[in-house]
Structure formats: C-alpha cells, structure tokens
N, C-alpha and C. Protein backbone atom coordinates (compact mmCIF):
# COMPACT_ATOMS: atom_id res chain seq x y z
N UNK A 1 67.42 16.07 -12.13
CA UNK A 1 68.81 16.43 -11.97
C UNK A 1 69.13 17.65 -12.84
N UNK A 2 69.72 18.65 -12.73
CA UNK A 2 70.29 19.83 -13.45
C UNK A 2 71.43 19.30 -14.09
N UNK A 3 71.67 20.14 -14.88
CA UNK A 3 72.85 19.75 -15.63
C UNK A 3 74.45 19.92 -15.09
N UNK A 4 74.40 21.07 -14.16
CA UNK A 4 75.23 20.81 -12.98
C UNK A 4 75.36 19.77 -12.60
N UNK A 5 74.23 19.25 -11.80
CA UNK A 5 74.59 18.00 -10.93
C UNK A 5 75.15 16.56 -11.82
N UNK A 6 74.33 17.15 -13.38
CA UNK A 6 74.77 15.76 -14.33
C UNK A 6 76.55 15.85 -14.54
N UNK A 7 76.89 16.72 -14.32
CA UNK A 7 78.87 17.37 -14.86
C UNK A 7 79.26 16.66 -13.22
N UNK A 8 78.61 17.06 -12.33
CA UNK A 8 79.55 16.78 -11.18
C UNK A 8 79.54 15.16 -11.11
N UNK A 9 78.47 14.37 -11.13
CA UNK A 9 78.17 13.08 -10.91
C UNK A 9 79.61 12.99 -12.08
N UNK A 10 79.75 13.08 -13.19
CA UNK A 10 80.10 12.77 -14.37
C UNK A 10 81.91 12.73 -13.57
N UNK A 11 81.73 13.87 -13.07
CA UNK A 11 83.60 14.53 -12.69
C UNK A 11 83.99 13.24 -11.77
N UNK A 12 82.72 12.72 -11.01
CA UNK A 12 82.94 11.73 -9.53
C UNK A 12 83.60 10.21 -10.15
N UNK A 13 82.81 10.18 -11.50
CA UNK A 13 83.41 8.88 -12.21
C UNK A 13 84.92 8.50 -11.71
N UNK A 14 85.17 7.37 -11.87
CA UNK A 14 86.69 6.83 -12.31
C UNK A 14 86.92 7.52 -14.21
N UNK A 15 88.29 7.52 -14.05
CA UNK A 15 88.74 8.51 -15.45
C UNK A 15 88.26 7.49 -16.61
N UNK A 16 88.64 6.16 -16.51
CA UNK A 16 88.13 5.18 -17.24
C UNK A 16 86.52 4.92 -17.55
N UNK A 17 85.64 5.25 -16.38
CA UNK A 17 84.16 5.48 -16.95
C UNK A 17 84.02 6.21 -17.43
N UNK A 18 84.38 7.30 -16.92
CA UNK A 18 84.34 8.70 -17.97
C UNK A 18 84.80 8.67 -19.55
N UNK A 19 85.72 8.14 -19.46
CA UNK A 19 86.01 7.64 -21.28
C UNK A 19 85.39 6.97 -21.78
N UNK A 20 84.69 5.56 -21.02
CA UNK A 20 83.72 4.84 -21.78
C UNK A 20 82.19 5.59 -21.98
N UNK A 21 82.37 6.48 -21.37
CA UNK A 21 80.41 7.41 -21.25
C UNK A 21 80.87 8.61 -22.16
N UNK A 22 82.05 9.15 -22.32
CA UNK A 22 82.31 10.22 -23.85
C UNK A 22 82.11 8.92 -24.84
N UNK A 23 82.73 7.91 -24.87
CA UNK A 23 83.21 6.62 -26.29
C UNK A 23 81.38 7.07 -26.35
N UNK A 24 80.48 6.05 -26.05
CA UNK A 24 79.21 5.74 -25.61
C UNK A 24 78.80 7.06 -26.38
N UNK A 25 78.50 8.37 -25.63
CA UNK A 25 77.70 9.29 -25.84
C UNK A 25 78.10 9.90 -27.99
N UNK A 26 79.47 9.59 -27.61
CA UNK A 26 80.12 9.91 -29.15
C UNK A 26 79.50 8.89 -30.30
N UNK A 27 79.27 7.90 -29.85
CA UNK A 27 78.55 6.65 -31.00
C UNK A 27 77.04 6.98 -31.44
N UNK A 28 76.37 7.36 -29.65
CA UNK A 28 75.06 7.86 -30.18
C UNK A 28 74.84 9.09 -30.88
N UNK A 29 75.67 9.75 -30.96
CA UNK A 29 75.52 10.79 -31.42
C UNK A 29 75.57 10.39 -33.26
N UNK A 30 76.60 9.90 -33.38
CA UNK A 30 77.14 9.20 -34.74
C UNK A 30 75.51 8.53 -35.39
N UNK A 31 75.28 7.51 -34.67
CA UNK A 31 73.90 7.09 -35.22
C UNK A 31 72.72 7.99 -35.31
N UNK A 32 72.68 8.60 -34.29
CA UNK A 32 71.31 9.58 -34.32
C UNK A 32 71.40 10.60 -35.77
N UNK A 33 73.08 10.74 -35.89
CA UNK A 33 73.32 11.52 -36.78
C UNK A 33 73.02 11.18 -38.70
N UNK A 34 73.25 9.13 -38.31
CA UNK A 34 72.73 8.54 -39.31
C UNK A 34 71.81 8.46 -39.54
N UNK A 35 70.82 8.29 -38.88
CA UNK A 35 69.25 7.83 -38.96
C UNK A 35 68.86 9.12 -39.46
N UNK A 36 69.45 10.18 -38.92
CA UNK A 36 68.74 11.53 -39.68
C UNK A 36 68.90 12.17 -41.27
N UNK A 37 70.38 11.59 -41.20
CA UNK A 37 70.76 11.60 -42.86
C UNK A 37 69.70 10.62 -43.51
N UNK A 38 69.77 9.57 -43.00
CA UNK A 38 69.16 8.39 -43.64
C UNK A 38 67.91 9.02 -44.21
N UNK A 39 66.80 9.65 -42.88
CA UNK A 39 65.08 10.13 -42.90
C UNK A 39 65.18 11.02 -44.08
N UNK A 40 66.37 11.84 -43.94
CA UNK A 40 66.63 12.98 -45.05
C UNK A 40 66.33 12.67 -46.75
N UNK A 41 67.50 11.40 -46.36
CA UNK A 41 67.98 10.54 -47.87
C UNK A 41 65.88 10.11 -48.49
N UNK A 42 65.90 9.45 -47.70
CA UNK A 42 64.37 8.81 -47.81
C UNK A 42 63.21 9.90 -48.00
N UNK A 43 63.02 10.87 -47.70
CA UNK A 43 62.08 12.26 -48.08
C UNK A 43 62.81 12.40 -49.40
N UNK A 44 63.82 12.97 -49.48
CA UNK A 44 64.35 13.29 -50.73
C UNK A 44 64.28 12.53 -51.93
N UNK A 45 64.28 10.61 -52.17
CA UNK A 45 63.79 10.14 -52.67
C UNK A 45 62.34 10.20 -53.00
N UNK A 46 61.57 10.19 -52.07
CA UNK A 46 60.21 10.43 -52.54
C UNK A 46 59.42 11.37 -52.97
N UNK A 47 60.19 12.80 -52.85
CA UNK A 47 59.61 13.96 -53.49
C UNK A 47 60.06 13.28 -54.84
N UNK A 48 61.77 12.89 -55.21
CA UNK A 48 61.94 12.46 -56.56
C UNK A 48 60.86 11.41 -57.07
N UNK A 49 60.55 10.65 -56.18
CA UNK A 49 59.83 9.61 -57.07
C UNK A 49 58.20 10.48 -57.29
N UNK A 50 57.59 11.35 -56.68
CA UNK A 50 56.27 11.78 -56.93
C UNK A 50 57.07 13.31 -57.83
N UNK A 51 58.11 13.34 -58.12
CA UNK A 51 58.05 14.15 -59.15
C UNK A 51 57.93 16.15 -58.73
N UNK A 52 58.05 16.47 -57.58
CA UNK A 52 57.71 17.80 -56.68
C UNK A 52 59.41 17.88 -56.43
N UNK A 53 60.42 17.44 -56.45
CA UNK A 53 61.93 18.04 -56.71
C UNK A 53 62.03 18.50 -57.19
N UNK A 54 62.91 19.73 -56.55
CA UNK A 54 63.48 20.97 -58.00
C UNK A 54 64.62 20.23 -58.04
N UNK A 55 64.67 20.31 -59.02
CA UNK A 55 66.17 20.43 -60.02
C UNK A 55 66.99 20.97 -60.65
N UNK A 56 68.37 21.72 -60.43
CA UNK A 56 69.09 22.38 -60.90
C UNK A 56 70.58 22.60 -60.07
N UNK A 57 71.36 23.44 -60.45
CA UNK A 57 72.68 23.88 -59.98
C UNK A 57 72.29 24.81 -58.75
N UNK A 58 73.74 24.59 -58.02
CA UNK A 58 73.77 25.49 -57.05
C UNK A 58 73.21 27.26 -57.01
N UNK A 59 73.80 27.59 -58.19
CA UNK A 59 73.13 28.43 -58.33
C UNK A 59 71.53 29.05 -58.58
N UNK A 60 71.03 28.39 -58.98
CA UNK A 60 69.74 28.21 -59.32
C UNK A 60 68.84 27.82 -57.99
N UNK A 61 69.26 27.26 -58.02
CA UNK A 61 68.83 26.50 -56.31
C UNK A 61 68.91 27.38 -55.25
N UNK A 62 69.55 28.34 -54.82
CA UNK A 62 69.97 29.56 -54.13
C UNK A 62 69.13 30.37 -54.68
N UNK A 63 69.10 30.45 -55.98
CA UNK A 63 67.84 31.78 -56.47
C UNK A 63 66.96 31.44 -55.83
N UNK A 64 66.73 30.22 -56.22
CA UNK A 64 65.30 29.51 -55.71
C UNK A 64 64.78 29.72 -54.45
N UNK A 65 65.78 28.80 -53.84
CA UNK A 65 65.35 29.51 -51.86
C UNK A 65 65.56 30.72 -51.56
N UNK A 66 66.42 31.37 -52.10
CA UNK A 66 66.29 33.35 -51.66
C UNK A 66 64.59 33.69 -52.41
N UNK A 67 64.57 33.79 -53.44
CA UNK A 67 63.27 34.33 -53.61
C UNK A 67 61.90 33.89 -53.19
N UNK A 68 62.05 32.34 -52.47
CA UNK A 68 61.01 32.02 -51.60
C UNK A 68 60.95 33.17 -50.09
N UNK A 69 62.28 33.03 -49.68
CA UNK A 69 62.71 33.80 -48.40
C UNK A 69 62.24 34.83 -48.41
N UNK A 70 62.79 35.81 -49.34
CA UNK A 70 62.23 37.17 -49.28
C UNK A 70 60.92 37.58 -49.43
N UNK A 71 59.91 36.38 -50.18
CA UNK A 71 59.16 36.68 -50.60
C UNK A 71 57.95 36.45 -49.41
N UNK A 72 58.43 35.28 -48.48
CA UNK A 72 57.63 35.02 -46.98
C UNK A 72 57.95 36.17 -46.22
N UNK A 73 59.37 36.32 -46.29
CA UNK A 73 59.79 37.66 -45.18
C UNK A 73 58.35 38.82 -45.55
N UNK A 74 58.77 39.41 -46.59
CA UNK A 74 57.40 40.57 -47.34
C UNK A 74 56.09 40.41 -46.73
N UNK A 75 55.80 39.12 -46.89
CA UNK A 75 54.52 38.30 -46.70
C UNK A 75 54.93 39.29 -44.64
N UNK A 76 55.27 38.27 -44.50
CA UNK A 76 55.22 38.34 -42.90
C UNK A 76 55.20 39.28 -42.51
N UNK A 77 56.50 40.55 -42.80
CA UNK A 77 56.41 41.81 -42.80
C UNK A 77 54.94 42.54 -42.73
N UNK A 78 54.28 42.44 -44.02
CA UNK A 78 53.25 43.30 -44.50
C UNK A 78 51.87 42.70 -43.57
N UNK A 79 51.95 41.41 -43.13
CA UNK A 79 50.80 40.64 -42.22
C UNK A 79 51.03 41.07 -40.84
N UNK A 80 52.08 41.95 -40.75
CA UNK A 80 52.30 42.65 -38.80
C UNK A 80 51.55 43.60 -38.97
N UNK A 81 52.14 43.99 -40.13
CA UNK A 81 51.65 45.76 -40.17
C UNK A 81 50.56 45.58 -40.17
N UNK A 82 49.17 45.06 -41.10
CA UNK A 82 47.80 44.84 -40.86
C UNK A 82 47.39 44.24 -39.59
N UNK A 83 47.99 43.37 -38.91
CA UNK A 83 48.06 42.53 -37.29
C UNK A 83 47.62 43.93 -36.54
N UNK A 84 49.40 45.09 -36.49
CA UNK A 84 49.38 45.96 -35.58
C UNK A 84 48.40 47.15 -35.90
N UNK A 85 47.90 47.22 -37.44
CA UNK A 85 46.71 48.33 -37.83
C UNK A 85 45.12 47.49 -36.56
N UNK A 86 44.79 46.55 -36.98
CA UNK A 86 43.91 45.83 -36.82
C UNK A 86 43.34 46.29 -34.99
N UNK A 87 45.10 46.07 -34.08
CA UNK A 87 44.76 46.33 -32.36
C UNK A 87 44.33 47.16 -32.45
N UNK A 88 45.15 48.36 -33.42
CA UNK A 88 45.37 49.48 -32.89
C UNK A 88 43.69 50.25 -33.13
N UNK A 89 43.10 50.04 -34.07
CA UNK A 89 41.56 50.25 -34.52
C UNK A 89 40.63 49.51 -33.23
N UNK A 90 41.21 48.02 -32.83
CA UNK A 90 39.93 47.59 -32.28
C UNK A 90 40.03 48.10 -30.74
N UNK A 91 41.38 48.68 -30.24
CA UNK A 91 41.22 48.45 -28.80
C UNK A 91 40.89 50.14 -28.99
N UNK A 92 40.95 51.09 -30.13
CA UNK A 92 40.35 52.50 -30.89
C UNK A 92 42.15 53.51 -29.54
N UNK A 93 43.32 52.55 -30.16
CA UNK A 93 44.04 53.25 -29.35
C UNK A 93 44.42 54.81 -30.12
N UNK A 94 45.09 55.96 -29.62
CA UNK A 94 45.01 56.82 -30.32
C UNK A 94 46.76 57.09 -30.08
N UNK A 95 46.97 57.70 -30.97
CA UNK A 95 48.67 58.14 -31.13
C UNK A 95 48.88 59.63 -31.70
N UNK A 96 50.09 59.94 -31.12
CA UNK A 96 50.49 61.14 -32.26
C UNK A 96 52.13 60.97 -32.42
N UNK A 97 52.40 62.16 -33.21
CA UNK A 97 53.48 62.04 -33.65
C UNK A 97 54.74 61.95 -32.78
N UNK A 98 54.31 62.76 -31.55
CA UNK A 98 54.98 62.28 -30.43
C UNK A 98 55.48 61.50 -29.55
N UNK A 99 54.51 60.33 -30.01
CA UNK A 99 54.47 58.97 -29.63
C UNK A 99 55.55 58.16 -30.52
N UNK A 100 56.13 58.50 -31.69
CA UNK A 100 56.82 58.31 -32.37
C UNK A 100 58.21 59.03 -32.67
N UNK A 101 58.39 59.81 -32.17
CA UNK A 101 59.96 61.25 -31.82
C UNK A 101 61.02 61.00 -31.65
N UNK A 102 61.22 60.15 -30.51
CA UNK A 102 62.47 59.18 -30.74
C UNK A 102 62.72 58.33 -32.00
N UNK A 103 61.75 57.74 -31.96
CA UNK A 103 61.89 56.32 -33.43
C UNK A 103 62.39 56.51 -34.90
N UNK A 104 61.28 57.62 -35.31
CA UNK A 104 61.46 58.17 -36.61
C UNK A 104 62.97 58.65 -36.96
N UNK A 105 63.64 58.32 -38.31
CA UNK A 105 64.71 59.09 -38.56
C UNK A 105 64.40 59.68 -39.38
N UNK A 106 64.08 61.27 -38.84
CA UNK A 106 63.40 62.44 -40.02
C UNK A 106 64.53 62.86 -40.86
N UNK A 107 65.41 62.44 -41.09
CA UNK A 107 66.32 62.88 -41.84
C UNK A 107 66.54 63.11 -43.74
N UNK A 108 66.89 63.79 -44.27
CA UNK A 108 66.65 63.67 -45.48
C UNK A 108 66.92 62.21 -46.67
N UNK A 109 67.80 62.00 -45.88
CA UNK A 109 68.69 60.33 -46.55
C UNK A 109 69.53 60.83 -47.65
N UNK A 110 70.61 60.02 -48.30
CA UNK A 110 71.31 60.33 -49.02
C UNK A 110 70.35 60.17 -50.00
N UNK A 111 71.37 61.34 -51.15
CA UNK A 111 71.15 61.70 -52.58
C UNK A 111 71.72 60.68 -53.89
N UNK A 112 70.63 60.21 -54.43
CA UNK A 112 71.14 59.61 -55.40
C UNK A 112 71.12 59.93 -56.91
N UNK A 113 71.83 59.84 -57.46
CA UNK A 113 72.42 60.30 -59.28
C UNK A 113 71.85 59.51 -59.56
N UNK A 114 70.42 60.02 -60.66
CA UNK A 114 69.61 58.77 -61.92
C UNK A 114 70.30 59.10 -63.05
C-alpha cells in the first residue's frame, strides 16, 4: 500500500475510528518514545558503572563534543583529499588548470592588520 492509499483508506473511516487510530497511534508513539529513553537511561548507566563517562558542565561537555567534531570533520576532510589523490594517480587521469577556471576563487582575499 503507498502512503496515499494508507491517508485515503484512513479519510474512508467513520470520524470516530479515525479518533480511536490517532488515540492508538499517539500512545505508541508515547511508549516507543519510552522504551527509547529507557535503552538511553540503561547505556548511560553502564558507561557510569564501567567508569568511560565524561563528566562535567554544560560547558565543558560542548567543548568536549565540538573538539571531537572538528577533529573527525579534519580527519574526513584530509582522508577525501588522499581518496581523490589516490583515483586520480591510479586511473593516471591528467588535469590542468583549466579544468579548474570556473572553481578556483583567484582572488586576492581580504587584508588583515597583525
């Protein structure tokens, strides 16, 4: 069934099934939503109990995950560029600067005061 056909079947209801299948769909949602807090709650205990929780303030905690972030981003970044060196050697493709004319912004960039 498409999800179309699931809205129209849904529209064909009496107004009263239709409220009991939103009630219904709204509860599961509620539980699914518990059980996931719950799985959450329960990981989070057990990093505490084996001792691998960080601990600290919001702030700190934000340092924490930004400088993981940036530091995978870099990672990832710098692992294309060797990826896209790597084709470009094995399939022995060749380029020039022309190939690049549009892309490049040869421009000087702003000036900055040290």
């Amino acid at each position: 069934m498409t999800f179309q056909q699931i809205i129209e079947s849904i529209e064909a209801l009496p107004d009263e099934e239709q409220e009991r299948l939103f009630e219904l769909l709204y509860k599961r949602r509620i539980e699914a939503r518990r059980s996931e807090i719950a799985a959450n709650a329960q990981e989070v205990l057990q990093t505490v109990e084996a001792g691998t929780a960080q601990r600290g303030d919001f702030e700190e905690m934000k340092a924490y995950l930004l400088s993981d972030f940036d530091k995978s981003r870099s990672q990832r970044f710098w692992q294309g560029v060797l990826n896209f060196r790597a084709v470009i050697e094995q399939e022995k493709l060749v380029y020039t600067e022309d190939d690049f004319a549009d892309i490049r912004d040869r421009s000087q960039g702003r000036e900055n005061e040290l």
